[in-house]
Protein backbone atom coordinates (compact mmCIF):
# COMPACT_ATOMS: atom_id res chain seq x y z
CA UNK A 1 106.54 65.16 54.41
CA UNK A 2 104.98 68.68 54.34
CA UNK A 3 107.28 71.99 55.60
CA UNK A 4 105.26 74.08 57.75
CA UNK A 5 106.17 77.83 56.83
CA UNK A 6 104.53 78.89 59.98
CA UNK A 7 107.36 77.72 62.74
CA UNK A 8 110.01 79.29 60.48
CA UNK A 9 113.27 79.56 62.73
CA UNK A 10 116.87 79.54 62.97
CA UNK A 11 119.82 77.52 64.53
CA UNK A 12 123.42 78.82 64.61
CA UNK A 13 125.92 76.22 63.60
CA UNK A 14 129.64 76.89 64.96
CA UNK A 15 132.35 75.63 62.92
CA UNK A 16 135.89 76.23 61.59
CA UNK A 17 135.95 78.24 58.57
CA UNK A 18 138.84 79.93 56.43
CA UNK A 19 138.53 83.54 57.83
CA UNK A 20 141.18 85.26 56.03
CA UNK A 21 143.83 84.34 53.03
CA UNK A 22 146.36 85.48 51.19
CA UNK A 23 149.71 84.51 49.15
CA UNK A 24 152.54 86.01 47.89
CA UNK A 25 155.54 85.87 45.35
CA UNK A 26 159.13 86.96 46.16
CA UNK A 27 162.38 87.34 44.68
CA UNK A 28 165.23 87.75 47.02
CA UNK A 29 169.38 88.16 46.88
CA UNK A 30 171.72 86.79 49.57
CA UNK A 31 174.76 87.35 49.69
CA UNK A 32 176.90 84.17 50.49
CA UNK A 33 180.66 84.08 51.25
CA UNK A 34 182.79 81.21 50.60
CA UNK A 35 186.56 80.50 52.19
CA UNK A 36 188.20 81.03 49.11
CA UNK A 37 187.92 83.66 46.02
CA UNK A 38 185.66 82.24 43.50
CA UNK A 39 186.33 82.43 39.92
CA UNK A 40 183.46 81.06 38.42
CA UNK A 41 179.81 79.76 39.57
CA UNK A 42 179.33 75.83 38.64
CA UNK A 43 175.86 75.51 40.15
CA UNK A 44 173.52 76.74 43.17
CA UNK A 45 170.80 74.26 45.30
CA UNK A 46 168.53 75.74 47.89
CA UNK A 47 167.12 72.45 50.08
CA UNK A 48 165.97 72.13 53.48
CA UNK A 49 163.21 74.80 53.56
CA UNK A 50 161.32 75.50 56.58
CA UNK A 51 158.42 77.89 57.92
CA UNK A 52 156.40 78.91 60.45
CA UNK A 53 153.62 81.63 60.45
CA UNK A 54 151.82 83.68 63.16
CA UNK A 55 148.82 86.43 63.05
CA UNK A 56 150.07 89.85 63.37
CA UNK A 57 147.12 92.15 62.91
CA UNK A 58 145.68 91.42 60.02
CA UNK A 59 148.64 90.34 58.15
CA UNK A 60 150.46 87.04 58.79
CA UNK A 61 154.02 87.06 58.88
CA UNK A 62 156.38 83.95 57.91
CA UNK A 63 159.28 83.16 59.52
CA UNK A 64 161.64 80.75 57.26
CA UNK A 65 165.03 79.24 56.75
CA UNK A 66 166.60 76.92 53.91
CA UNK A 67 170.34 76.53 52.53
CA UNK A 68 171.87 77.71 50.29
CA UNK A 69 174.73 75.66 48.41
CA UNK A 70 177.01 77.30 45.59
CA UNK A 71 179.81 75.10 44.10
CA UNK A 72 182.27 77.21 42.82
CA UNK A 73 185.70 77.37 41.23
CA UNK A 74 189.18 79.02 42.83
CA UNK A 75 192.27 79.25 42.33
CA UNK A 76 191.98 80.20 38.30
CA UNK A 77 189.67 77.91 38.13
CA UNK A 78 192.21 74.65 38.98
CA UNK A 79 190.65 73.74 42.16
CA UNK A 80 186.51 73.31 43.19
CA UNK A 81 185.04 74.13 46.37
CA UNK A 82 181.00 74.22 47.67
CA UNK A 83 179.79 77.41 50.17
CA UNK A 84 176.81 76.41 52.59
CA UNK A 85 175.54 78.68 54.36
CA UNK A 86 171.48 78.79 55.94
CA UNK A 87 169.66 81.76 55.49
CA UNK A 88 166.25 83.12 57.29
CA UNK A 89 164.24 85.05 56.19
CA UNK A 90 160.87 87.32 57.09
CA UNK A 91 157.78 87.82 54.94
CA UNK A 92 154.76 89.93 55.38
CA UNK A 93 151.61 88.42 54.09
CA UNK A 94 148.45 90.54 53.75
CA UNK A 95 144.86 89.22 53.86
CA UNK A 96 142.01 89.08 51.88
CA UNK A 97 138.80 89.04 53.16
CA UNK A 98 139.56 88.94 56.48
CA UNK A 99 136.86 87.88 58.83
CA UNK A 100 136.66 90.61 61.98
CA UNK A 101 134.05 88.42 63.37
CA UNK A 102 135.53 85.00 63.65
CA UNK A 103 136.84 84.49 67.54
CA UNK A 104 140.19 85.86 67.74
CA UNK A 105 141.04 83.28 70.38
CA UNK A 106 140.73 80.09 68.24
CA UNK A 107 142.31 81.67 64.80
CA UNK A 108 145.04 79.10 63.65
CA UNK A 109 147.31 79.90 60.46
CA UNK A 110 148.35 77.75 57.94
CA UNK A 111 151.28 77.98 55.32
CA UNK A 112 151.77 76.16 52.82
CA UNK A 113 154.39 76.64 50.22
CA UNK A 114 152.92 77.54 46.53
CA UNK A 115 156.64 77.58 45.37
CA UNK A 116 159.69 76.15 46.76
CA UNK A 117 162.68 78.28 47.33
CA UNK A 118 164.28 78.32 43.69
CA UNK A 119 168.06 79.56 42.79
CA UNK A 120 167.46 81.73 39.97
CA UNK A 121 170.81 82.80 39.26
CA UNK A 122 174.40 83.04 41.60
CA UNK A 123 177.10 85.72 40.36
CA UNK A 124 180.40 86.75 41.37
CA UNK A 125 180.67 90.07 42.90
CA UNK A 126 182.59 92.60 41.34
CA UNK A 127 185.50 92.63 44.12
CA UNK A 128 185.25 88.77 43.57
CA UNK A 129 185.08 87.95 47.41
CA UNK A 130 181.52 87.44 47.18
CA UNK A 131 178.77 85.64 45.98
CA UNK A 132 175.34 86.64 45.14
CA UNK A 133 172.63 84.13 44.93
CA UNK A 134 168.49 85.48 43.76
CA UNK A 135 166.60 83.20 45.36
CA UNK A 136 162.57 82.88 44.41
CA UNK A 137 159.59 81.47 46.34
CA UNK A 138 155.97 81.66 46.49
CA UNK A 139 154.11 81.20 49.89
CA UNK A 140 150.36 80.88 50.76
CA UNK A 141 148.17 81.14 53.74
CA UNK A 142 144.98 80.49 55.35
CA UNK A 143 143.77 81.90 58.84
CA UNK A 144 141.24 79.80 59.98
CA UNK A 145 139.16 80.25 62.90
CA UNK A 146 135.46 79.89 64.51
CA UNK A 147 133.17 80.94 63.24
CA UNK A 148 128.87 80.99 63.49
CA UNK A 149 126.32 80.01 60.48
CA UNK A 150 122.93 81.08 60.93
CA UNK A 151 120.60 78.51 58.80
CA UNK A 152 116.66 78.25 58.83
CA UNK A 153 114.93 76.13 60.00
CA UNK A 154 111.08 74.84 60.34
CA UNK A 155 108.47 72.42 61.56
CA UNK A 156 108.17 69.15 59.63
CA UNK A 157 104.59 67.83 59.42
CA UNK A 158 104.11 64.55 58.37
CA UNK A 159 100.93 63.15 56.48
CA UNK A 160 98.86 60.11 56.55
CA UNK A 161 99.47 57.80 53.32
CA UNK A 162 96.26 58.31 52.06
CA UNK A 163 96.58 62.38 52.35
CA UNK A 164 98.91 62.17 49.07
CA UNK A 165 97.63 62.97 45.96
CA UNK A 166 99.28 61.82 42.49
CA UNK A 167 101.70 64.68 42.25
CA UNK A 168 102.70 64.22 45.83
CA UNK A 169 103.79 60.69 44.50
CA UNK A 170 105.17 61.42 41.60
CA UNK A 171 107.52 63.75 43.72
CA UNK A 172 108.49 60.98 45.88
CA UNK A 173 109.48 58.48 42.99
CA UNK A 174 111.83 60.72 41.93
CA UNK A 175 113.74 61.55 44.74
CA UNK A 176 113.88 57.76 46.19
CA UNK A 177 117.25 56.17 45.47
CA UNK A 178 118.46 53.48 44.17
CA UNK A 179 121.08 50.97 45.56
């Protein structure tokens, strides 16, 4: 087989392509409050996280929610007692290399969590009728959407057997594969 440089042309391929991405790294405080007047912190779980994104511009912004439990001491410390409560939160997530040209009708987003919601510490206020709980998390995402490749393209001309020379053989042994 022989490429013929003289019916050089081009094909656009359309496909799905990661148009935009971005990620980002947050530390947050909520501030939870349980029935009774806590004493002292025994531990703090965030579980159950959820998220959703959408394209706003050319930022994505995730919508989220997870729990938050603290199990805490009362009554001078005689008596236990766990506050649940389920926050939500909002995060604005700017793009890199954001494609202008992919079709705005088919962009989809994708999230993915880089780090899961993490309790990093839980403190009583100072009035003690509080508790504050800095939470951490990492999130990720893609924007995906249509997109056009332009590749080149040109005639293939194929020759008779006996048209090969040695090095035209030679090339062929090499790229023939083996099972």
């Amino acid at each position: 087989m022989v490429l013929s440089n003289k019916d050089l042309g081009y094909r656009e391929i359309v496909a799905n392509a990661v148009c935009g991405r971005g990620s980002k790294y947050s530390q947050t405080t909520y501030t939870i409050r349980p029935a009774n007047r806590p004493s002292t912190i025994g531990g703090c779980w965030v579980m159950n996280h959820s998220c959703e994104a959408d394209l706003v511009g050319d930022y994505v912004e995730v919508h989220g929610r997870f729990d938050v439990n603290v199990w805490y001491s009362y009554n001078g410390n005689s008596e236990t007692a766990v506050a649940k409560d389920t926050v939500s939160y909002v995060e604005q997530i700017a793009l890199r290399d954001l494609d202008a040209n992919a079709a705005r009708d088919s962009r989809q987003v994708e999230v993915r969590v880089i780090q899961n919601p993490n309790c990093l510490d839980a403190t009583v206020t100072g009035n003690g009728s509080e508790i504050l709980v800095r939470v951490e998390k990492e999130l990720g995402v893609e924007v995906v959407g249509q997109t056009k490749l332009c590749i080149v393209t040109c005639e293939v001309v194929e020759k008779k057997d006996e048209e090969f020379g040695e090095e035209d053989e030679s090339l062929l042994e090499e790229v023939e594969i083996e099972d």
